[in-house]
PDB file of N, CA and C in Angstrom:
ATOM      1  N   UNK A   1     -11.246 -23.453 -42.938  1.00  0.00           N
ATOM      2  CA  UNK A   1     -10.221 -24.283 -43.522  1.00  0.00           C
ATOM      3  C   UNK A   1     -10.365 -25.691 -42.958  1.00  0.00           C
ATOM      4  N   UNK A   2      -9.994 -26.822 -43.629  1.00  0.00           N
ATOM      5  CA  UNK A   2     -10.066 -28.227 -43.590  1.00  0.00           C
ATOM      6  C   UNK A   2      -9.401 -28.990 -44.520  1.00  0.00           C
ATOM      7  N   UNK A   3      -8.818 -29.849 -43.742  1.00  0.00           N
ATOM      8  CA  UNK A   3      -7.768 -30.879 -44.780  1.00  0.00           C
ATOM      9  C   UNK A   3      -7.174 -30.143 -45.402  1.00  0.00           C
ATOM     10  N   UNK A   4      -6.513 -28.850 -45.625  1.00  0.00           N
ATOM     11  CA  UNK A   4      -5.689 -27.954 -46.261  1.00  0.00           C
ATOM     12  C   UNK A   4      -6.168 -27.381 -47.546  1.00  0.00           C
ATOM     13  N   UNK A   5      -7.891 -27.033 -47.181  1.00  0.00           N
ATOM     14  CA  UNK A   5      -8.886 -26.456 -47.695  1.00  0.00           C
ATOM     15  C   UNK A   5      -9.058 -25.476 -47.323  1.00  0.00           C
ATOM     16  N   UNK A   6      -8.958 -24.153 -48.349  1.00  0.00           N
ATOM     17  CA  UNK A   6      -8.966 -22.779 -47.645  1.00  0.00           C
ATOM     18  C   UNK A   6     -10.644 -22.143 -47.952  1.00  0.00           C
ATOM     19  N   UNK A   7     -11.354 -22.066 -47.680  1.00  0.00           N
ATOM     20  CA  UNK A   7     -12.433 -21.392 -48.050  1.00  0.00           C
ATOM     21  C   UNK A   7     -13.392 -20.143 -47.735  1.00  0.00           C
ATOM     22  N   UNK A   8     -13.481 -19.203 -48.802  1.00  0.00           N
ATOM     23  CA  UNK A   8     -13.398 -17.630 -48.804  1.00  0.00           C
ATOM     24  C   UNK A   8     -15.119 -17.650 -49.070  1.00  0.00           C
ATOM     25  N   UNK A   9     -15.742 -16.632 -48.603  1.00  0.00           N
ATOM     26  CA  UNK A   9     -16.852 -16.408 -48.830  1.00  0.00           C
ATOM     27  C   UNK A   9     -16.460 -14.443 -49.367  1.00  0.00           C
ATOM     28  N   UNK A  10     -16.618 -14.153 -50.924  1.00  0.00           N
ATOM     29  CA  UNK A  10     -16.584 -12.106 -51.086  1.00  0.00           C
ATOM     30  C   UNK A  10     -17.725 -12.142 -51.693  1.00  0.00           C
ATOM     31  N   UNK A  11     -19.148 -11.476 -50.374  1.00  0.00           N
ATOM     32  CA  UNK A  11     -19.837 -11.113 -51.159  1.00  0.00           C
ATOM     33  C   UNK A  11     -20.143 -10.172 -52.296  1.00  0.00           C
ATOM     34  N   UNK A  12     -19.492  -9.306 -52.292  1.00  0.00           N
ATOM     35  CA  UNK A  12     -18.973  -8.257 -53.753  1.00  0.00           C
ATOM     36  C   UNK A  12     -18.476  -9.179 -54.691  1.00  0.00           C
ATOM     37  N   UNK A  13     -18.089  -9.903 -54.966  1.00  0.00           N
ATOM     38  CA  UNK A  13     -17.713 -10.373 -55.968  1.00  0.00           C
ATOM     39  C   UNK A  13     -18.734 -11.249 -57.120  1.00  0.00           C
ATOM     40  N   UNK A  14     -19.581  -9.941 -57.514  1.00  0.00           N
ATOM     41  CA  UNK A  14     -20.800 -10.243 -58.317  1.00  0.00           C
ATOM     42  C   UNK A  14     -20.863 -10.298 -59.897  1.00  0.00           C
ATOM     43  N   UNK A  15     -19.292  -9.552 -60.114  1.00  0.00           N
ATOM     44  CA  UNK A  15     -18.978  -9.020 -61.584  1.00  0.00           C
ATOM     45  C   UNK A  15     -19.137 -10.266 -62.606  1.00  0.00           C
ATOM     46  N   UNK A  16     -18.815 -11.406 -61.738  1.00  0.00           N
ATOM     47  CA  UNK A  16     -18.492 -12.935 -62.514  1.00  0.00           C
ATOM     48  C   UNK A  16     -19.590 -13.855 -62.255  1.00  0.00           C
ATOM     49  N   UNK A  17     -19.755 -13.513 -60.931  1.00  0.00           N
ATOM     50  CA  UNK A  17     -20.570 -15.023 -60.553  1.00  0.00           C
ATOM     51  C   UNK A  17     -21.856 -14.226 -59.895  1.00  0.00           C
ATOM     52  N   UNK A  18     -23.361 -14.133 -60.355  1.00  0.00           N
ATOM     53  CA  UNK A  18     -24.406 -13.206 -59.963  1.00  0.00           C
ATOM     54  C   UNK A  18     -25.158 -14.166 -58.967  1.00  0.00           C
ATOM     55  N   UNK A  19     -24.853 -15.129 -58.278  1.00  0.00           N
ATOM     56  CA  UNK A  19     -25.549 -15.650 -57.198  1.00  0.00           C
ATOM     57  C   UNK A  19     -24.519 -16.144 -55.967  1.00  0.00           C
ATOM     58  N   UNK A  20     -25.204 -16.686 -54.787  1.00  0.00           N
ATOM     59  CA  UNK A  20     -24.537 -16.763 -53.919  1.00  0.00           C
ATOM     60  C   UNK A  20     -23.607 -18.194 -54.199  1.00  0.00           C
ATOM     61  N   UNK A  21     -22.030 -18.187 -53.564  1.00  0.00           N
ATOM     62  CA  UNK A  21     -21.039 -18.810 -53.929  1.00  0.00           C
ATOM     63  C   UNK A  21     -19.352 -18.236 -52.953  1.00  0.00           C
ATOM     64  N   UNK A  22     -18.885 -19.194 -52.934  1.00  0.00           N
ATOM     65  CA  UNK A  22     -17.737 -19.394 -52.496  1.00  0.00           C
ATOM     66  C   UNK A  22     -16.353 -19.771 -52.977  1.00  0.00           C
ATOM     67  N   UNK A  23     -15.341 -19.503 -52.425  1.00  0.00           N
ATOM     68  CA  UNK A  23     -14.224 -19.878 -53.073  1.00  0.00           C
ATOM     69  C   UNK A  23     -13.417 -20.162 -53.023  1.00  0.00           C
ATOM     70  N   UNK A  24     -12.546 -21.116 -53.281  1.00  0.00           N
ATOM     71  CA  UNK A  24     -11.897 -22.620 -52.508  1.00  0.00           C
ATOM     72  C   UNK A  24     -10.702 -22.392 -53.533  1.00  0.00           C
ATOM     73  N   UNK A  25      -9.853 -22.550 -52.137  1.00  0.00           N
ATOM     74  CA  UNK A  25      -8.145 -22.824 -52.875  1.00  0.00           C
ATOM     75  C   UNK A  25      -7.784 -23.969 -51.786  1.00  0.00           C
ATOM     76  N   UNK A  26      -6.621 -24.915 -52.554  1.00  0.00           N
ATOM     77  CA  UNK A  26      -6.414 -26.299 -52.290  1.00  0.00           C
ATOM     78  C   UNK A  26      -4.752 -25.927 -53.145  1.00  0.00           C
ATOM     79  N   UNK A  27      -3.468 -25.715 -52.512  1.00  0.00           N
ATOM     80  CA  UNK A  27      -2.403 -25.671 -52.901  1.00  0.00           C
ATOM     81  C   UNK A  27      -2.371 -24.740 -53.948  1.00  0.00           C
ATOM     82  N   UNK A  28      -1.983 -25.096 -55.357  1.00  0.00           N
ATOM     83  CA  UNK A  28      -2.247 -24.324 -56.430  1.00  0.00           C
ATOM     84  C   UNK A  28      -3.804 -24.266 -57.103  1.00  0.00           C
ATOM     85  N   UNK A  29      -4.450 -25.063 -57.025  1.00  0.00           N
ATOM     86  CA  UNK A  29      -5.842 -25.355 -57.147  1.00  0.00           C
ATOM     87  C   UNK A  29      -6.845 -23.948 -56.894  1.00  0.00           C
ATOM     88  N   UNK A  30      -7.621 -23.807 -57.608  1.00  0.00           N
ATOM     89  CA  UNK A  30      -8.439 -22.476 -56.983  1.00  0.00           C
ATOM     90  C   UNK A  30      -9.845 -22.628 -57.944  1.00  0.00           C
ATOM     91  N   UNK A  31     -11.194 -23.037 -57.430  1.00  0.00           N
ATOM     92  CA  UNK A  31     -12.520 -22.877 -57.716  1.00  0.00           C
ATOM     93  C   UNK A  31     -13.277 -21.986 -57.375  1.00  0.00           C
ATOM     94  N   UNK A  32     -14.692 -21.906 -57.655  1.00  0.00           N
ATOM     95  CA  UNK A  32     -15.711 -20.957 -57.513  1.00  0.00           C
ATOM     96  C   UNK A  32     -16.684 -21.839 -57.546  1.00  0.00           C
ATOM     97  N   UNK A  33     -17.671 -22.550 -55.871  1.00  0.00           N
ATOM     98  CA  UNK A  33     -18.988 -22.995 -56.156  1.00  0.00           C
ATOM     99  C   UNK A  33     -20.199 -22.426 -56.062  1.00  0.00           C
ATOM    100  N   UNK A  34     -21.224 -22.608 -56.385  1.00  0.00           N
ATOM    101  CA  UNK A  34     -22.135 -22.018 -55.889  1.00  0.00           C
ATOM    102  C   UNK A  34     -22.880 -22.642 -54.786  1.00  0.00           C
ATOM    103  N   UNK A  35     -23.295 -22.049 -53.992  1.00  0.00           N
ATOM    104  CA  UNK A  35     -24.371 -22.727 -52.638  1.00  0.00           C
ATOM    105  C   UNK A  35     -25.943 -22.385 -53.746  1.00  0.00           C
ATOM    106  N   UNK A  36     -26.776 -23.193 -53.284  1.00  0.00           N
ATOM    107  CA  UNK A  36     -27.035 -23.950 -52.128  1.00  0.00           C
ATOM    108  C   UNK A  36     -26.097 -25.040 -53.045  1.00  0.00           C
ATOM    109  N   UNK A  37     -26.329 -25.481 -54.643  1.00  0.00           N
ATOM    110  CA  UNK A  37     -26.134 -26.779 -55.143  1.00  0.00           C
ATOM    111  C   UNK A  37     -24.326 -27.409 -55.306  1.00  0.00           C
ATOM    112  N   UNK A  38     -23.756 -26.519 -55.023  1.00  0.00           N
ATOM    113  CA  UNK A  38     -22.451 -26.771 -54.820  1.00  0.00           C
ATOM    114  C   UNK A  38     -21.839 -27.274 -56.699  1.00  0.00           C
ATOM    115  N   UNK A  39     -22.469 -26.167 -57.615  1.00  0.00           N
ATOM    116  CA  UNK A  39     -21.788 -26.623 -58.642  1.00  0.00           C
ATOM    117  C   UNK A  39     -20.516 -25.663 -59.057  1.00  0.00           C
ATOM    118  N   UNK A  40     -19.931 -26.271 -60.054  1.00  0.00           N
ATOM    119  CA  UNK A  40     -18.502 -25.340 -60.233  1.00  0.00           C
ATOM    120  C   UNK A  40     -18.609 -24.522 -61.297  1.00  0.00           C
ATOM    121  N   UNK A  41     -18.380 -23.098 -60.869  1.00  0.00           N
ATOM    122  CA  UNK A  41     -18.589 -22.027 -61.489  1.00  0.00           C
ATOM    123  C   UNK A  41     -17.385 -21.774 -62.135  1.00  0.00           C
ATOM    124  N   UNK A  42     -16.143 -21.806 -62.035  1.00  0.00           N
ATOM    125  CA  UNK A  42     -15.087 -21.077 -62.213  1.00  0.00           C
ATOM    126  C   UNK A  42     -13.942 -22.276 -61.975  1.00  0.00           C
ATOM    127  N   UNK A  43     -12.960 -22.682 -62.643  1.00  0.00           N
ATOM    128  CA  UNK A  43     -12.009 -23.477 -61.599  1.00  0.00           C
ATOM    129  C   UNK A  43     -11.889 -24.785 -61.821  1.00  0.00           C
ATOM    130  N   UNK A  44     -11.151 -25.440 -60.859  1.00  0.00           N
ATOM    131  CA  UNK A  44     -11.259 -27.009 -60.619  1.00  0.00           C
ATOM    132  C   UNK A  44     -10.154 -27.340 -59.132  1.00  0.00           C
ATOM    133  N   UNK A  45     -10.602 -28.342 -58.464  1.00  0.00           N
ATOM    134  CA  UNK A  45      -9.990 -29.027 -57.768  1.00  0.00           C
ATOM    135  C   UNK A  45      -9.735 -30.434 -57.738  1.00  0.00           C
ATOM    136  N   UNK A  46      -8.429 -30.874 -57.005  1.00  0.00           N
ATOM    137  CA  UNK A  46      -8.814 -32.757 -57.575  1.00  0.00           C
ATOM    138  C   UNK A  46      -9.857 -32.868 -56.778  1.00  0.00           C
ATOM    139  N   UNK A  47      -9.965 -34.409 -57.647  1.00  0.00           N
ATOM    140  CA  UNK A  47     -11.378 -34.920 -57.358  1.00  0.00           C
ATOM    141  C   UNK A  47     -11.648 -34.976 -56.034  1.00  0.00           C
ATOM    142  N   UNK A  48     -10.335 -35.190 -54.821  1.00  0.00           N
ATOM    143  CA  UNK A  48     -10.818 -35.723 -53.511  1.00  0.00           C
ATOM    144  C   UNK A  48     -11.137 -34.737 -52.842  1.00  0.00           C
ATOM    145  N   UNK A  49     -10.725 -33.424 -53.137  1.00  0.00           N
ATOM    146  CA  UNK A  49     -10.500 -32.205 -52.470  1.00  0.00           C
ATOM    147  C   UNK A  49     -12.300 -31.791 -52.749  1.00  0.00           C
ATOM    148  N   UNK A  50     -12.639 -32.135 -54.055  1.00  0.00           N
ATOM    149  CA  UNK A  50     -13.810 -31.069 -54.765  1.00  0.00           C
ATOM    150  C   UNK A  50     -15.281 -31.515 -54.136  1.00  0.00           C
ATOM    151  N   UNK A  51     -14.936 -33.234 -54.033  1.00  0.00           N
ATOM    152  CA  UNK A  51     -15.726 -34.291 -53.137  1.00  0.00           C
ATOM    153  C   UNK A  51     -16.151 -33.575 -51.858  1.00  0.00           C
ATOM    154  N   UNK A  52     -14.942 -33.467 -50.795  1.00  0.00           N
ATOM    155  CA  UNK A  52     -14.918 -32.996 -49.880  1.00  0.00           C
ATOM    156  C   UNK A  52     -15.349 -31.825 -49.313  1.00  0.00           C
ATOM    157  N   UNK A  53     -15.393 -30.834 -50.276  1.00  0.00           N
ATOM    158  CA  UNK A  53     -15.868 -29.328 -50.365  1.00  0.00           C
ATOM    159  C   UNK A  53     -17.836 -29.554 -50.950  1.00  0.00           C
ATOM    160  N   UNK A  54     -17.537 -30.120 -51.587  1.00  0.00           N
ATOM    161  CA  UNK A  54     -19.162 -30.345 -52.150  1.00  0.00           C
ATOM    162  C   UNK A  54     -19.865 -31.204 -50.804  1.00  0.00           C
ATOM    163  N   UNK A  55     -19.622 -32.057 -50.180  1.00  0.00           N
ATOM    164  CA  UNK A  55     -20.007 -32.992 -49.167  1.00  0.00           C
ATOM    165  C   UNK A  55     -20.148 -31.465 -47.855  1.00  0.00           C
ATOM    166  N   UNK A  56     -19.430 -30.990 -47.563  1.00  0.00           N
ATOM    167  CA  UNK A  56     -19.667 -29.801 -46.845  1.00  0.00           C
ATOM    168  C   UNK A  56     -20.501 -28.888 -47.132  1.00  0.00           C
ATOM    169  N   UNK A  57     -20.622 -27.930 -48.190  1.00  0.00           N
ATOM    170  CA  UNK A  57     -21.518 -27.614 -48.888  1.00  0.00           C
ATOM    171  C   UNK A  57     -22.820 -27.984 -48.293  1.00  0.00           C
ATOM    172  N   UNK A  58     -23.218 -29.286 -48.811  1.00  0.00           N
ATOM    173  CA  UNK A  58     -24.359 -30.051 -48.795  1.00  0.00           C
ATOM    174  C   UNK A  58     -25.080 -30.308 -46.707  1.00  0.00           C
ATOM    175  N   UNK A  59     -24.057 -30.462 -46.342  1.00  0.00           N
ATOM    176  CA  UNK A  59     -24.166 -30.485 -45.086  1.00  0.00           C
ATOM    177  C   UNK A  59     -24.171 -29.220 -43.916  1.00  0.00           C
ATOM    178  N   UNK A  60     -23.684 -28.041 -44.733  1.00  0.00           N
ATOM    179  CA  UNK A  60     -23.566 -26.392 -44.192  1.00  0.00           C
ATOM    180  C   UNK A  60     -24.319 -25.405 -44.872  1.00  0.00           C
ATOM    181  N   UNK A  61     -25.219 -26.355 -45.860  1.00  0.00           N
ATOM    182  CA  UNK A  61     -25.959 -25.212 -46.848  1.00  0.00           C
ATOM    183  C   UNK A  61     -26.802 -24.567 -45.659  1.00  0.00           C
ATOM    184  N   UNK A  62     -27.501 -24.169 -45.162  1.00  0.00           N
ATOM    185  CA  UNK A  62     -28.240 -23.714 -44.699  1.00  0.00           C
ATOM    186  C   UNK A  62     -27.439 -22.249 -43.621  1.00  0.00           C
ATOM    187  N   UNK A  63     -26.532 -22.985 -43.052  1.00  0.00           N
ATOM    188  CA  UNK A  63     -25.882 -22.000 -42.389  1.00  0.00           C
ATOM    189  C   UNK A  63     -24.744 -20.605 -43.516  1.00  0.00           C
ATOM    190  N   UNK A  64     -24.530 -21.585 -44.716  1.00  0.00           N
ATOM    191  CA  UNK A  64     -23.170 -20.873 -45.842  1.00  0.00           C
ATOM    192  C   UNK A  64     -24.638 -19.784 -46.552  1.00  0.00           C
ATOM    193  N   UNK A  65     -25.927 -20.530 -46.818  1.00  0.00           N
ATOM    194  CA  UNK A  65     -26.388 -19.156 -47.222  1.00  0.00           C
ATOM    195  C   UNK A  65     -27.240 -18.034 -46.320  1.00  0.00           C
ATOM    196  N   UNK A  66     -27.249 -18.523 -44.946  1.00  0.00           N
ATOM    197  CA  UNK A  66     -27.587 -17.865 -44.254  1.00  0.00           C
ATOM    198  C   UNK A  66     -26.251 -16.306 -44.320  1.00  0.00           C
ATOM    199  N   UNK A  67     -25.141 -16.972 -44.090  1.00  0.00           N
ATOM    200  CA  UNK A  67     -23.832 -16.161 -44.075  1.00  0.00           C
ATOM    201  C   UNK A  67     -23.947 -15.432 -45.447  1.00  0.00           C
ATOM    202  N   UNK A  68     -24.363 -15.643 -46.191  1.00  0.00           N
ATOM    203  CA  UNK A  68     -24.124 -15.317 -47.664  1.00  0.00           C
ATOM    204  C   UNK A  68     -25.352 -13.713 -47.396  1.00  0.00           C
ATOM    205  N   UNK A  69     -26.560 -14.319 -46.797  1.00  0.00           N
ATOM    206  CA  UNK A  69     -27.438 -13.309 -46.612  1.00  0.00           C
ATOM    207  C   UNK A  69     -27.084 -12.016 -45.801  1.00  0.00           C
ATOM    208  N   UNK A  70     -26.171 -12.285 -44.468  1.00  0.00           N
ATOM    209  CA  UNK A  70     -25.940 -11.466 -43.824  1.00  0.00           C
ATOM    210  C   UNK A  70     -25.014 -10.328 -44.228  1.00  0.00           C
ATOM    211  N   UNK A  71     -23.581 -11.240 -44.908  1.00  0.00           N
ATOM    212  CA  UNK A  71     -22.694 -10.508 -45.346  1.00  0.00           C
ATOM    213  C   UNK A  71     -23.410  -9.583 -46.447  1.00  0.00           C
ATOM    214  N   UNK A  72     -24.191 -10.136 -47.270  1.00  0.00           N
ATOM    215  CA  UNK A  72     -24.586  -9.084 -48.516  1.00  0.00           C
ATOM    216  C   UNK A  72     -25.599  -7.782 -48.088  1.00  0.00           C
ATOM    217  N   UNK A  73     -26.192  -8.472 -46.982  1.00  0.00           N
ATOM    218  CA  UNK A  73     -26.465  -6.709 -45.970  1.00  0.00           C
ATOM    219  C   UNK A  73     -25.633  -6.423 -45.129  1.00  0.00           C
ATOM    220  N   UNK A  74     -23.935  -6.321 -45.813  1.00  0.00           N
ATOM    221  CA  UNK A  74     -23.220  -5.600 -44.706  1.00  0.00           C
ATOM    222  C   UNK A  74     -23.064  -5.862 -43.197  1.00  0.00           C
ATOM    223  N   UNK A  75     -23.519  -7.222 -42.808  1.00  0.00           N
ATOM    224  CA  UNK A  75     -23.460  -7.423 -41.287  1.00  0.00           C
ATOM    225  C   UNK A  75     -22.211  -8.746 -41.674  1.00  0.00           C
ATOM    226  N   UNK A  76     -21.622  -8.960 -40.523  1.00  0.00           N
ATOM    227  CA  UNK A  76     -20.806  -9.950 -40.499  1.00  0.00           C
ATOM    228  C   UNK A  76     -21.349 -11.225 -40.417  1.00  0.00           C
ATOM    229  N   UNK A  77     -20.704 -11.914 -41.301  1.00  0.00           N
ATOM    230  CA  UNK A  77     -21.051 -13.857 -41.422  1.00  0.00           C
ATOM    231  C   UNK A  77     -20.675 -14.285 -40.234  1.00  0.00           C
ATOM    232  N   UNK A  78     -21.262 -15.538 -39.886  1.00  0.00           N
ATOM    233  CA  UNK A  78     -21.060 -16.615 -38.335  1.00  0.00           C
ATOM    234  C   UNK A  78     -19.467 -17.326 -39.224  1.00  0.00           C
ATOM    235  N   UNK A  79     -18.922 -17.949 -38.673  1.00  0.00           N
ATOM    236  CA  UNK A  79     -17.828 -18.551 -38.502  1.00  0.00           C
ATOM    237  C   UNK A  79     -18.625 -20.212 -38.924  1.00  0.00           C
ATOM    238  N   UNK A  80     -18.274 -21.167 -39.874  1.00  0.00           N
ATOM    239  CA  UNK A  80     -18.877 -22.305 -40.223  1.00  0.00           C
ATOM    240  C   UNK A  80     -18.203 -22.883 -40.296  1.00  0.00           C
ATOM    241  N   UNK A  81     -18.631 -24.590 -38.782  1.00  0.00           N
ATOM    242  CA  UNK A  81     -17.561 -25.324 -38.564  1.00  0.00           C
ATOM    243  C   UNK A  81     -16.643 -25.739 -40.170  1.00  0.00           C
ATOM    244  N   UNK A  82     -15.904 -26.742 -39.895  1.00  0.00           N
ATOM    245  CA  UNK A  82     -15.151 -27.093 -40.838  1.00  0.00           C
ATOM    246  C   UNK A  82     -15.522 -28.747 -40.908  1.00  0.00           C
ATOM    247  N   UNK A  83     -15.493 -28.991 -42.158  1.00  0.00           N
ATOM    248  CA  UNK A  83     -15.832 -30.551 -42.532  1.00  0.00           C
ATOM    249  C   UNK A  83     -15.047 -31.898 -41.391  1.00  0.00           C
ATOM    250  N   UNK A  84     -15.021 -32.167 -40.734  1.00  0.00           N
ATOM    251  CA  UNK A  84     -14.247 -33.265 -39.433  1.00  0.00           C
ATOM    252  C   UNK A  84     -14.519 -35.214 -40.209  1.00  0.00           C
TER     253      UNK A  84
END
């Protein structure tokens, strides 16, 4: 969580979205991006919020699909700082 950015990583949740991706609620607001490219699958956030989540993304890709890899073999994801 950041700037009152909540962000969920379910790797099961393949029914909708068949690659790796995340999922961001912001008040009433609620998206679906995908890693590595941080596009929007599902959703919308305002612009400053979606900025902010994509700018992270871009800067945590490596570690968000590392997590993405682990969780989908059943091992637990690392904890990924938060955007500062």
């Amino acid at each position: 969580m950041f700037y009152g950015i909540l962000v969920s990583m379910y790797v099961l949740d393949t029914d909708k979205h068949h690659l790796p991706h995340i999922h961001v609620r912001y008040n009433e607001f609620k998206a679906v991006l995908g890693i590595p490219e941080g596009e929007v699958l599902d959703g919308g956030l305002p612009r400053r919020q979606m900025k902010l989540v994509q700018a992270w993304i871009e800067l945590r890709r490596d570690e968000l699909m590392a997590d993405w890899t682990l969780a989908s073999e059943g091992q637990t994801p690392f904890k990924i700082d938060p955007l500062r």
